[in-house]
N, C-alpha and C. Protein backbone atom coordinates (compact mmCIF):
# COMPACT_ATOMS: atom_id res chain seq x y z
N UNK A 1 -4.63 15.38 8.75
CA UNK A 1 -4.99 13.98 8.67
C UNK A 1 -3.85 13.16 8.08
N UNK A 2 -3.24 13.52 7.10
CA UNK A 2 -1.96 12.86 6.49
C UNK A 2 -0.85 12.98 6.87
N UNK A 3 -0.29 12.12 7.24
CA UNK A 3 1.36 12.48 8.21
C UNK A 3 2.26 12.01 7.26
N UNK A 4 2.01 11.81 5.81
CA UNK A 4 3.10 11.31 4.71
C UNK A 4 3.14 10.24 4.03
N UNK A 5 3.62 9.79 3.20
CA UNK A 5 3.96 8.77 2.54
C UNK A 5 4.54 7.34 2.94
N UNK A 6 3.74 6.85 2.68
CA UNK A 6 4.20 5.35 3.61
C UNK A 6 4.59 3.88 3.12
N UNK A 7 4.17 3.65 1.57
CA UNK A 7 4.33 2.67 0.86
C UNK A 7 3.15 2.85 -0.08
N UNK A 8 4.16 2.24 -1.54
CA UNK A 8 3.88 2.60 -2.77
C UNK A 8 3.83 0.89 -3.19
N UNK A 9 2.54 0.30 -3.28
CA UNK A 9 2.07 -0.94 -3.97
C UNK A 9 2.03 -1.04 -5.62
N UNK A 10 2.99 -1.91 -6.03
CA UNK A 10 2.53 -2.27 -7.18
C UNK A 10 2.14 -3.80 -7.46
N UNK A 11 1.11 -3.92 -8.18
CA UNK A 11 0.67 -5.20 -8.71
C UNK A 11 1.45 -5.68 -9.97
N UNK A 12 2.11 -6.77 -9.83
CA UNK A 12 2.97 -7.59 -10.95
C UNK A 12 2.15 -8.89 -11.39
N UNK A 13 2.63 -9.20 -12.76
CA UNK A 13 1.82 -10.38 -13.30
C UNK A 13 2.53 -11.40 -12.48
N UNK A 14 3.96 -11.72 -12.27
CA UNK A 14 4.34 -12.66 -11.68
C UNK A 14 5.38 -12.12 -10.22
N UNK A 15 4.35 -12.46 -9.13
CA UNK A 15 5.51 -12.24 -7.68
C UNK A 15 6.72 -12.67 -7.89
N UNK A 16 7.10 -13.99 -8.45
CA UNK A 16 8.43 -14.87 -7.80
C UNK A 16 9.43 -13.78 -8.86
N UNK A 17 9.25 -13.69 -10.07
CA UNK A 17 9.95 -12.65 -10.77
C UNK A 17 10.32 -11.27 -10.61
N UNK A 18 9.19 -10.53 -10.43
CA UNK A 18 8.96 -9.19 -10.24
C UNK A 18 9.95 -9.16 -8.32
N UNK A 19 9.94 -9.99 -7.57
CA UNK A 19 10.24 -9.86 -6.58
C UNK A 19 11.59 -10.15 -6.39
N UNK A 20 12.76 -10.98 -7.71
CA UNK A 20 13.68 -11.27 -7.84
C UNK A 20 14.16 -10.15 -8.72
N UNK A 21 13.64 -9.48 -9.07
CA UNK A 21 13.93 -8.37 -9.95
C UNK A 21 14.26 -7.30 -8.95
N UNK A 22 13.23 -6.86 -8.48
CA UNK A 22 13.54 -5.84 -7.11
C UNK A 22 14.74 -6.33 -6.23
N UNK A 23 14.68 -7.17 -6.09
CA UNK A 23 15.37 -7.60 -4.86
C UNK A 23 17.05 -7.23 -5.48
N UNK A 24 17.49 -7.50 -7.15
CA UNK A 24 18.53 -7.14 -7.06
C UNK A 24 18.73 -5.41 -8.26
N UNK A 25 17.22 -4.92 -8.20
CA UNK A 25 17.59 -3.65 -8.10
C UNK A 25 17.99 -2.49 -6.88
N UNK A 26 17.11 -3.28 -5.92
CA UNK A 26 17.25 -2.93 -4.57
C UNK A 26 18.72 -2.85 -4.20
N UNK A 27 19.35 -4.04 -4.83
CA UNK A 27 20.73 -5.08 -4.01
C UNK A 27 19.75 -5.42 -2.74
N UNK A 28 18.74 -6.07 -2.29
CA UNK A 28 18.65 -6.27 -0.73
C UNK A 28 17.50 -7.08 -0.84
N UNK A 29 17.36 -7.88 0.37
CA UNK A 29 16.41 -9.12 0.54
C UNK A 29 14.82 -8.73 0.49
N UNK A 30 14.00 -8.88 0.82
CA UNK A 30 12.73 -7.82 1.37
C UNK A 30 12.94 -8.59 2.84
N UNK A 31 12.33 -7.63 3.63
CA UNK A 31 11.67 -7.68 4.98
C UNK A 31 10.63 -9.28 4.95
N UNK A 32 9.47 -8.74 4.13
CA UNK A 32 8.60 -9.46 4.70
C UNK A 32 8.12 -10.16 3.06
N UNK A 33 8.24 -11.87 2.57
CA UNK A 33 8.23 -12.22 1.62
C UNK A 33 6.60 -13.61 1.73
N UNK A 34 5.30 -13.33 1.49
CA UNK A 34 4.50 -14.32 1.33
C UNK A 34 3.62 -14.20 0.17
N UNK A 35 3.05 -15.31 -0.29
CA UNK A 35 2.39 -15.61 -1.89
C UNK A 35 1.49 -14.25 -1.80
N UNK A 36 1.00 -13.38 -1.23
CA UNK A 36 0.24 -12.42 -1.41
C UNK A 36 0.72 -10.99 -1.21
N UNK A 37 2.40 -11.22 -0.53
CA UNK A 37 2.85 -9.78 -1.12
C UNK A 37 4.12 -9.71 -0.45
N UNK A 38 4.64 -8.84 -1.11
CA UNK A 38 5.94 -8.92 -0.76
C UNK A 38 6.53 -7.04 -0.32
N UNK A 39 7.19 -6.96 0.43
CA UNK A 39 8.02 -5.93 1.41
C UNK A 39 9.39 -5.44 1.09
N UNK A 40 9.47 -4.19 0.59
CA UNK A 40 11.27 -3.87 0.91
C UNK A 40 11.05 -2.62 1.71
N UNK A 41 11.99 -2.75 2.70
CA UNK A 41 12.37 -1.41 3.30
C UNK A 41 13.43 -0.60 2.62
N UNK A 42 12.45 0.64 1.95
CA UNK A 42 13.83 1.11 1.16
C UNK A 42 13.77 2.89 1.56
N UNK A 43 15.15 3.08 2.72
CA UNK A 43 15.31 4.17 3.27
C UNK A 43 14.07 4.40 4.06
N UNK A 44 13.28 3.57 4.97
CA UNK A 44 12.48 3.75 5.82
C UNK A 44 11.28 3.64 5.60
N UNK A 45 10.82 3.92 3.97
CA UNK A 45 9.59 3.39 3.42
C UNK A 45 9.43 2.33 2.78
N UNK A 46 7.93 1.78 2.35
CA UNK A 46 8.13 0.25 1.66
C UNK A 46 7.53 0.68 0.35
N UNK A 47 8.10 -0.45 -0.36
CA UNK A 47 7.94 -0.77 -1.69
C UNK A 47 7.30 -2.22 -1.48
N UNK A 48 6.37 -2.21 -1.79
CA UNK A 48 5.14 -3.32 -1.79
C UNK A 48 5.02 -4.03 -3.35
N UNK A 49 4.80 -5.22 -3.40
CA UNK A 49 4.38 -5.95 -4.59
C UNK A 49 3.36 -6.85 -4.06
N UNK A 50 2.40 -6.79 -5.01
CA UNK A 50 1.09 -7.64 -4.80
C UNK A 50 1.06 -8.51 -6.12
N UNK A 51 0.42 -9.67 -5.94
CA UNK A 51 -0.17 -10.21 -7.11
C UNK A 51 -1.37 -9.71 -7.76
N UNK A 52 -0.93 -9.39 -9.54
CA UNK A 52 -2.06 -8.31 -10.08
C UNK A 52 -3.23 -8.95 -10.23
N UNK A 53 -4.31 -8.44 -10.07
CA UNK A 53 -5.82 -9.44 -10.02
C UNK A 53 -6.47 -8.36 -11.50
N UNK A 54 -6.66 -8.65 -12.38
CA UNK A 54 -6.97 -7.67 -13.59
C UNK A 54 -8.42 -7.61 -13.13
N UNK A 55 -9.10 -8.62 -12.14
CA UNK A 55 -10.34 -8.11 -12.10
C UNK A 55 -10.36 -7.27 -11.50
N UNK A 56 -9.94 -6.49 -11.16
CA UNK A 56 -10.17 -5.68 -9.72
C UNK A 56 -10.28 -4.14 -10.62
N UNK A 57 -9.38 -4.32 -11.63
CA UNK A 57 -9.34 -3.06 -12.78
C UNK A 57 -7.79 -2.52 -12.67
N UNK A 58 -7.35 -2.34 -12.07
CA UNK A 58 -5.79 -2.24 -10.97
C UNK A 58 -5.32 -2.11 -12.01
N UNK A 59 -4.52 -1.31 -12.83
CA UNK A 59 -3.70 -0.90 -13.70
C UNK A 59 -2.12 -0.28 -13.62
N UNK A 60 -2.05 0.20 -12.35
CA UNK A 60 -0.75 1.22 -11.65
C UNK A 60 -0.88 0.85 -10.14
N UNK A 61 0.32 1.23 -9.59
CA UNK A 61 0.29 1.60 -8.40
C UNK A 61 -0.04 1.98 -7.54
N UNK A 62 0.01 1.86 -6.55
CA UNK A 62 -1.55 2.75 -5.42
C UNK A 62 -0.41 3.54 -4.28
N UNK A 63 -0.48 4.58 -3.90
CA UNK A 63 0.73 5.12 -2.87
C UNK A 63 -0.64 4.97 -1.23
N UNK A 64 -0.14 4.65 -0.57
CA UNK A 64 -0.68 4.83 0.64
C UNK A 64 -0.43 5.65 1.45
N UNK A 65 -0.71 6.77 2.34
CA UNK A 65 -0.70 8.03 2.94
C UNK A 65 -0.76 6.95 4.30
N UNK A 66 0.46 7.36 5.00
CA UNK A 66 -0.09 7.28 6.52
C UNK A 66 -0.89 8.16 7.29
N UNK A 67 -1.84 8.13 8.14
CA UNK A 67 -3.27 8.02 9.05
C UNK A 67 -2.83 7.76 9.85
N UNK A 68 -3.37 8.54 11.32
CA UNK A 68 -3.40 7.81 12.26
C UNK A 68 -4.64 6.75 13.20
N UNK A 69 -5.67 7.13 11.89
CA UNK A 69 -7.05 6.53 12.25
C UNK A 69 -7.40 5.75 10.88
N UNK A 70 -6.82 4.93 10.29
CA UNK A 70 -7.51 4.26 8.97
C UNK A 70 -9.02 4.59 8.66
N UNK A 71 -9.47 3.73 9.67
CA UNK A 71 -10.89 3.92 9.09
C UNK A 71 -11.77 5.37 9.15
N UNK A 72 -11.05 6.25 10.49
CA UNK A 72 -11.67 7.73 10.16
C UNK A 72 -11.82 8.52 9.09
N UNK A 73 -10.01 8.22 8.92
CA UNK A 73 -9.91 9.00 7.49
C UNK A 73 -10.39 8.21 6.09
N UNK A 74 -10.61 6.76 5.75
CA UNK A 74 -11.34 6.48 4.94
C UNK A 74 -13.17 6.60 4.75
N UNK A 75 -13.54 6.81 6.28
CA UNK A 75 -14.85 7.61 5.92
C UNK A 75 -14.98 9.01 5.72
N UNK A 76 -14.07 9.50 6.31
CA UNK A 76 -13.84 11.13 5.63
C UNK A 76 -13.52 11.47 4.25
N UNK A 77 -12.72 10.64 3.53
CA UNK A 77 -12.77 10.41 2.10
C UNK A 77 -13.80 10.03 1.80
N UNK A 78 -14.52 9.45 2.10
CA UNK A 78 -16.02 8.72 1.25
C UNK A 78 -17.23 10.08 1.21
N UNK A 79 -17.09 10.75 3.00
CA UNK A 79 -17.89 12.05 2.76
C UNK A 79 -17.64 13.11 2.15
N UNK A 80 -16.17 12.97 1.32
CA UNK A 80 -15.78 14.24 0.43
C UNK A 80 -16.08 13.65 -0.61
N UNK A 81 -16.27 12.35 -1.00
CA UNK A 81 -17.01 12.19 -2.60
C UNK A 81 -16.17 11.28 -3.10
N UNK A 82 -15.26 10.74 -2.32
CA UNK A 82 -14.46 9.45 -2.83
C UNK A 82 -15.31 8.34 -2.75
N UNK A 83 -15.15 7.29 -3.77
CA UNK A 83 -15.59 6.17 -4.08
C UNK A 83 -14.84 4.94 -3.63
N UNK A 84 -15.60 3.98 -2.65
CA UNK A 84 -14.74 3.21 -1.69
C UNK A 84 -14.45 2.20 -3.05
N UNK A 85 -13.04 1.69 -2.95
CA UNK A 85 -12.24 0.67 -4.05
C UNK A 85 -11.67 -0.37 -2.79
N UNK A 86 -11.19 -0.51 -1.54
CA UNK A 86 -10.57 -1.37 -0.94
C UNK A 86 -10.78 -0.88 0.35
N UNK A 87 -12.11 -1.41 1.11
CA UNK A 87 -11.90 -1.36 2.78
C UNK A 87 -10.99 -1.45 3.30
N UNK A 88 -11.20 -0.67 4.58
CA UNK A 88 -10.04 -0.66 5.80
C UNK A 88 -10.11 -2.31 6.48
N UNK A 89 -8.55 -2.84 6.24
CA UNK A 89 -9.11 -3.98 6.78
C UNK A 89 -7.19 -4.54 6.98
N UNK A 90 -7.21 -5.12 7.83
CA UNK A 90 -5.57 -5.72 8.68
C UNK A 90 -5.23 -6.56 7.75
N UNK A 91 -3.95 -5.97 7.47
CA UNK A 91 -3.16 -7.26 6.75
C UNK A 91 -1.69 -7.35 7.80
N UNK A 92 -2.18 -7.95 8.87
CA UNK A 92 -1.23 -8.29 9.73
C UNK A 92 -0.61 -7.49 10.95
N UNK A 93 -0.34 -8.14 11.67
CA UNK A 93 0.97 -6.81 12.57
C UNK A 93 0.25 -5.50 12.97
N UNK A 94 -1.28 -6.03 13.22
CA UNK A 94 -2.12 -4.07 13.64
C UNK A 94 -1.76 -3.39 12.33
N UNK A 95 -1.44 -3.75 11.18
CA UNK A 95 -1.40 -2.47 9.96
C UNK A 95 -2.65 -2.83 8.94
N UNK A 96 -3.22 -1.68 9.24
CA UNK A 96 -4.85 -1.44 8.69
C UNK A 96 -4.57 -0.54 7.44
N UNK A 97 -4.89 -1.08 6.10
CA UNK A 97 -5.58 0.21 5.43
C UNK A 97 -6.52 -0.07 4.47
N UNK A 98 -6.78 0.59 3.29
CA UNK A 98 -7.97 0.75 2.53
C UNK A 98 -7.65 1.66 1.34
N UNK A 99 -8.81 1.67 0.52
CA UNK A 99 -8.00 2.23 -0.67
C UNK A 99 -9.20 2.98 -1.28
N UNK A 100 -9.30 4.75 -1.53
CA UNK A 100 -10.75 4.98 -2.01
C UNK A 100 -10.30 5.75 -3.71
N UNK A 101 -11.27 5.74 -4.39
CA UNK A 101 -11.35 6.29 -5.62
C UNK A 101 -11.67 7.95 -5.75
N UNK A 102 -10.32 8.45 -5.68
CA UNK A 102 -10.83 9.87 -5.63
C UNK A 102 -11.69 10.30 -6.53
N UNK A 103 -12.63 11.69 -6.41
CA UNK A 103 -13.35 11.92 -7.28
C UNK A 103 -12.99 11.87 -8.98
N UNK A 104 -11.74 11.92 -9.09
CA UNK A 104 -11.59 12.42 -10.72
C UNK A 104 -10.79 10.98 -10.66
N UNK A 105 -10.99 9.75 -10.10
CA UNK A 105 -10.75 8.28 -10.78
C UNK A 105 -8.67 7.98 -10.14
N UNK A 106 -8.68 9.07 -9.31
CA UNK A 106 -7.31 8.00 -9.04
C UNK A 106 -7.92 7.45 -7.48
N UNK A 107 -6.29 6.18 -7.82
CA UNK A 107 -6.41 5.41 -6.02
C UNK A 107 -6.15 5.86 -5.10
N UNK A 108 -6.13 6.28 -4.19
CA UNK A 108 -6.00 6.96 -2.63
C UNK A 108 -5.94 6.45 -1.80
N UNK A 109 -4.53 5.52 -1.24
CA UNK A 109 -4.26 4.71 -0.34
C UNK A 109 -4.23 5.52 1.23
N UNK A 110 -4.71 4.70 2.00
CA UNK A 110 -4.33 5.25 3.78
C UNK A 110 -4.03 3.80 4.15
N UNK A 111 -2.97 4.45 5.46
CA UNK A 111 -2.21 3.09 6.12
C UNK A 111 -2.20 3.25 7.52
N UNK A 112 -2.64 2.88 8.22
CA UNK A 112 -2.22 2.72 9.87
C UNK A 112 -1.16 1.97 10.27
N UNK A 113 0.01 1.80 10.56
CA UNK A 113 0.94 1.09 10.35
C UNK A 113 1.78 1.58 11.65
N UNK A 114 1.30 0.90 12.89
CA UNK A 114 1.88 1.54 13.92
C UNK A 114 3.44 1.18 14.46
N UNK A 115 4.40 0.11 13.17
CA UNK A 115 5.46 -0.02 13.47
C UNK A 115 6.57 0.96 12.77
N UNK A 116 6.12 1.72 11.67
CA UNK A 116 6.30 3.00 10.71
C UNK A 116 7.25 3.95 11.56
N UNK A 117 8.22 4.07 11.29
CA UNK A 117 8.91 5.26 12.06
C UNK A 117 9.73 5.42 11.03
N UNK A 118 10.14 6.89 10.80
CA UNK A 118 11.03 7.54 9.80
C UNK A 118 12.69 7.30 10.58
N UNK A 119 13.23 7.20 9.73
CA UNK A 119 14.76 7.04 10.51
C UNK A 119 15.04 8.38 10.63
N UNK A 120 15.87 8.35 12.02
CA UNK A 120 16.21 9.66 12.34
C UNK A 120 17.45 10.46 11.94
C-alpha cells in the first residue's frame, strides 16, 4: 500500500517568516507559495509549511506516505484501529490526502499526488 515518503508538513506560528527562513536554508524559492501553505521541492520531495491552528492539537509534523488510492488506504487505516484526524480531501492539482491517528496517538499522513515522480 505505501510506495514511500512524499512530504513532511510542518505547522509554523508565522508563514511569511518561517517561509523566509526555509527559503534561505534551502538557498531556493518554493515551488508553490499561498496564505495556506507553502512548497519546497527539496531533492524530489516536499517540505510543506502550513499555518499552525493550535486548535486542531497539531504539535509536530505530520510525514505523508504516498498511496496510490488516498481514500482506500485511509479507510484501511481506520479498519486497523486508526482514528480519523484529517479526511481525504484535494488540495489542488488532483493531490488528495488525509491524515489518521495511529493507534498509540501519532499522525499518519497518505498522499495521492499524481504529479510525484522520484528523480531518476
Amino acid at each position: 500500500m505505501f510506495q514511500g515518503l512524499r512530504t513532511v508538513v510542518y505547522p509554523v506560528g508565522d508563514l511569511a517568516k518561517a517561509t523566509a527562513w526555509y527559503r534561505a536554508a534551502l538557498e531556493q524559492a518554493p515551488y508553490f507559495e499561498e496564505s495556506f501553505y507553502v512548497g519546497f521541492n527539496v531533492g524530489g520531495f516536499e517540505l510543506g509549511l502550513v499555518p499552525q491552528h493550535t486548535a486542531a492539537g497539531q504539535a509536530g509534523p505530520v510525514a505523508y506516505w504516498g498511496v496510490p488510492d488516498a481514500e482506500t488506504a485511509y479507510t484501511r487505516l481506520i479498519a486497523l484501529g486508526a482514528h480519523p484526524s484529517e479526511d481525504v480531501h484535494d488540495v489542488g492539482g488532483g493531490i488528495l490526502l488525509g491524515a489518521v491517528l495511529d493507534p498509540f496517538g501519532n499522525l499518519l499522513g497518505v498522499i495521492q499526488n499524481p504529479h510525484f515522480a522520484l528523480p531518476a
